[in-house]
N, C-alpha and C. Protein backbone atom coordinates (compact mmCIF):
# COMPACT_ATOMS: atom_id res chain seq x y z
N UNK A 1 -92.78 -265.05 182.74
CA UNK A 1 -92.82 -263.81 183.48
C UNK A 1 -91.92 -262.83 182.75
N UNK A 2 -92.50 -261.74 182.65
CA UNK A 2 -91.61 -260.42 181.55
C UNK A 2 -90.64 -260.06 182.81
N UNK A 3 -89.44 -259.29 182.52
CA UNK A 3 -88.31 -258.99 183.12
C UNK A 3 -88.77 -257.62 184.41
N UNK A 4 -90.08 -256.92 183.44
CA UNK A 4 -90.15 -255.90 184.78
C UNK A 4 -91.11 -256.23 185.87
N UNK A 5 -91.40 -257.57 185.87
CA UNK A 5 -92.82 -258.15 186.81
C UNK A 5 -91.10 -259.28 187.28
N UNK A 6 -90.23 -259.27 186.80
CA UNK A 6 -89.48 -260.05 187.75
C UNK A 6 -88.47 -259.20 188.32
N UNK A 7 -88.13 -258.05 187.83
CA UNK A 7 -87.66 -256.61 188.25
C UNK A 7 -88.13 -256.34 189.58
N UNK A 8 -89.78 -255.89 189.46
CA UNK A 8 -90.56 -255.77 191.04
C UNK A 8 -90.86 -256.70 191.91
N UNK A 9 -89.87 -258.06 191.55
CA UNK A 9 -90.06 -258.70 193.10
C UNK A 9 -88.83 -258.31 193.88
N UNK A 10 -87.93 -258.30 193.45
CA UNK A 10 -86.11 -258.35 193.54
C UNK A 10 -86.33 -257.06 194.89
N UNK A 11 -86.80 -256.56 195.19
CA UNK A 11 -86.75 -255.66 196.61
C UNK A 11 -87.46 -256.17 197.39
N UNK A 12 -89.04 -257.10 197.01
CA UNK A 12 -89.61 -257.65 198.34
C UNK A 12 -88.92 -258.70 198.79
N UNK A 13 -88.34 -259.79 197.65
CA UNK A 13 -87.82 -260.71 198.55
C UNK A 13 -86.29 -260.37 199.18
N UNK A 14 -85.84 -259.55 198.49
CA UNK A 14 -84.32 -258.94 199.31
C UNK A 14 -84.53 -258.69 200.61
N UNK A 15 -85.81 -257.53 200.71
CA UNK A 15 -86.49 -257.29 202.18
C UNK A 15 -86.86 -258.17 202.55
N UNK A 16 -87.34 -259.20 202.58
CA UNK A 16 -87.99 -260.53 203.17
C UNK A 16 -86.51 -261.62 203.87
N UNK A 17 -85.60 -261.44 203.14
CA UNK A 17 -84.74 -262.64 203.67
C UNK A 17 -83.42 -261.40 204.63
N UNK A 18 -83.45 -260.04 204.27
CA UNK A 18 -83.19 -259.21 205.20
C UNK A 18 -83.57 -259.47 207.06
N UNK A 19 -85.05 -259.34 206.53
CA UNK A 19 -86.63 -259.29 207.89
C UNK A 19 -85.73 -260.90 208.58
N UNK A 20 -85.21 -261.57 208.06
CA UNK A 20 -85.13 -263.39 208.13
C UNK A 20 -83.61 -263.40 209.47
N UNK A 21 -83.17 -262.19 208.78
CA UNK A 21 -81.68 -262.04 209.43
C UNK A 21 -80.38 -262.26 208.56
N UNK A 22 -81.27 -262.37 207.26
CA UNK A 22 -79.72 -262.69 206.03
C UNK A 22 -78.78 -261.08 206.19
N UNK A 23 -77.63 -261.11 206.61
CA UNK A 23 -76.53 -259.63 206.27
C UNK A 23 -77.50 -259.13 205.12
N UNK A 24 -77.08 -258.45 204.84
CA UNK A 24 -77.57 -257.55 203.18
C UNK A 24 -76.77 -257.70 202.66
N UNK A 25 -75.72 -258.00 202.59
CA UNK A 25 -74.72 -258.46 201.25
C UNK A 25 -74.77 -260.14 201.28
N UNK A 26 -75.22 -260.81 202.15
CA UNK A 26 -75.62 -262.20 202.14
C UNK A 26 -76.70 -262.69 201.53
N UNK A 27 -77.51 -261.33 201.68
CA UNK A 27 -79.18 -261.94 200.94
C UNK A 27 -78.84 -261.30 199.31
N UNK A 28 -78.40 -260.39 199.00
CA UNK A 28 -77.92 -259.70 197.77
C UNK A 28 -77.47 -261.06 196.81
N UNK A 29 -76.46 -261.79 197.55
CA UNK A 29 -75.56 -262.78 196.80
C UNK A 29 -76.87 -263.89 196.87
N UNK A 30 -77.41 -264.57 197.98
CA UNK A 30 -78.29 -265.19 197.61
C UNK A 30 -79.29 -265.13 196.77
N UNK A 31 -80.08 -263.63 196.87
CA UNK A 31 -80.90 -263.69 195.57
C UNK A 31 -80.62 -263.43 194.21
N UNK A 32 -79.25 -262.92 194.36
CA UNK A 32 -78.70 -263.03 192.95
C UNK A 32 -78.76 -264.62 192.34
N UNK A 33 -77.82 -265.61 192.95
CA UNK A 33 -78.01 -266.85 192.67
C UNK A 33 -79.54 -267.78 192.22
N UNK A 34 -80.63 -267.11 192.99
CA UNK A 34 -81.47 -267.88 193.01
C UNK A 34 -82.26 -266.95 191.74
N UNK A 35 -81.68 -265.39 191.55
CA UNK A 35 -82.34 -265.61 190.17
C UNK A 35 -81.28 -266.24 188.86
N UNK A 36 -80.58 -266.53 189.10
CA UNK A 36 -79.91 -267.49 188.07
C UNK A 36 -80.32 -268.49 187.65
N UNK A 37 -80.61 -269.06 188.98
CA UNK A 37 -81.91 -270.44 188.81
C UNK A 37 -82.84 -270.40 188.23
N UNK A 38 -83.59 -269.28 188.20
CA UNK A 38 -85.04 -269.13 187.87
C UNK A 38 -84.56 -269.08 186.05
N UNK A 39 -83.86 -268.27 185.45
CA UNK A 39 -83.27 -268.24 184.10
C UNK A 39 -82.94 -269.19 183.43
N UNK A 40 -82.67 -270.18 184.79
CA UNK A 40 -82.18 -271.88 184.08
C UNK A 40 -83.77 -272.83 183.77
N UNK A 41 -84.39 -272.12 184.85
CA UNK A 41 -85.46 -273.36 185.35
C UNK A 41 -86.74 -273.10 184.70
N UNK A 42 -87.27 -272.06 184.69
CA UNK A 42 -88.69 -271.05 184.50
C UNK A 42 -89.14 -270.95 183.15
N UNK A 43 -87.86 -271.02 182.11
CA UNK A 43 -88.92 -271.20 181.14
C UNK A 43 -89.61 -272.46 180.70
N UNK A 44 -88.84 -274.13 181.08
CA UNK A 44 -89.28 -274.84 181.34
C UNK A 44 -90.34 -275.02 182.18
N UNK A 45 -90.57 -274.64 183.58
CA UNK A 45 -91.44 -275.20 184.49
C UNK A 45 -91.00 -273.71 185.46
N UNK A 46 -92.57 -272.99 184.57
CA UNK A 46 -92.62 -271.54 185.61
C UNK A 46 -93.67 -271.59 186.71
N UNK A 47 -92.85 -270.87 187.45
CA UNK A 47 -93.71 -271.37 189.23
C UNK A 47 -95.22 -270.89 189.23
N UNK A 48 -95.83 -271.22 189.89
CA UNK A 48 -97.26 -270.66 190.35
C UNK A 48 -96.96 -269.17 191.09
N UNK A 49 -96.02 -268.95 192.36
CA UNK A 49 -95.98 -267.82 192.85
C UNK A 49 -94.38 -267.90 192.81
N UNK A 50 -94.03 -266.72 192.19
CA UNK A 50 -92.16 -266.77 191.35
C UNK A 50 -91.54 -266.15 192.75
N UNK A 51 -92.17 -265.19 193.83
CA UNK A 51 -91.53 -264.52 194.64
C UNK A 51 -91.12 -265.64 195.75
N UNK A 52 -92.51 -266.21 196.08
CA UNK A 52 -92.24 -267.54 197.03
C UNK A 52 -90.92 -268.49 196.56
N UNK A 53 -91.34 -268.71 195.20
CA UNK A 53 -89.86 -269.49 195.00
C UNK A 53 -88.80 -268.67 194.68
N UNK A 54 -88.48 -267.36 194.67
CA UNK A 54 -87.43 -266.96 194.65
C UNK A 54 -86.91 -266.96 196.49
N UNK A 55 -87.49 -266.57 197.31
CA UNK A 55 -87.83 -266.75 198.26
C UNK A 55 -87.04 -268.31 198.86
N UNK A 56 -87.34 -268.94 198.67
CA UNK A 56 -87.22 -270.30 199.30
C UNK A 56 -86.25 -270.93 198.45
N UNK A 57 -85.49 -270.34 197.19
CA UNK A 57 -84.15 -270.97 196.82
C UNK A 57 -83.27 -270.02 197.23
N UNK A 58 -83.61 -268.61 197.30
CA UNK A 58 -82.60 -267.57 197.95
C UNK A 58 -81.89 -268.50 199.10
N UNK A 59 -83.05 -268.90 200.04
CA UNK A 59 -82.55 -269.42 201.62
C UNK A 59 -81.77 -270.79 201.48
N UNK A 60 -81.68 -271.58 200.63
CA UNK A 60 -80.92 -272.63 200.57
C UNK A 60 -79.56 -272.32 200.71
């Protein structure tokens, strides 16, 4: 995934774990982390849908 197709998820899922009840500086720090993950993980084994899994490691 190129940086500006992973650029334009970074507001839906911010808004999505917002919608969830994460603070906004809680979901900020979470999806920061979980794109860290994705940098570790993705070029090895890149997801089918990257938002869903940004999504669902944010919430861990």
């Amino acid at each position: 995934m190129d940086e500006g197709a992973l650029c334009a998820l970074v507001p839906r899922v911010l808004a999505g774990l917002v919608r969830r009840g994460e603070d906004f500086d809680a979901a900020e720090d979470a999806l920061q982390e979980a794109l860290l993950e994705a940098l570790r993980v993705w070029p090895q084994h890149p997801p089918r849908d990257p938002r869903a899994w940004l999504a669902t490691v944010a919430t861990r």
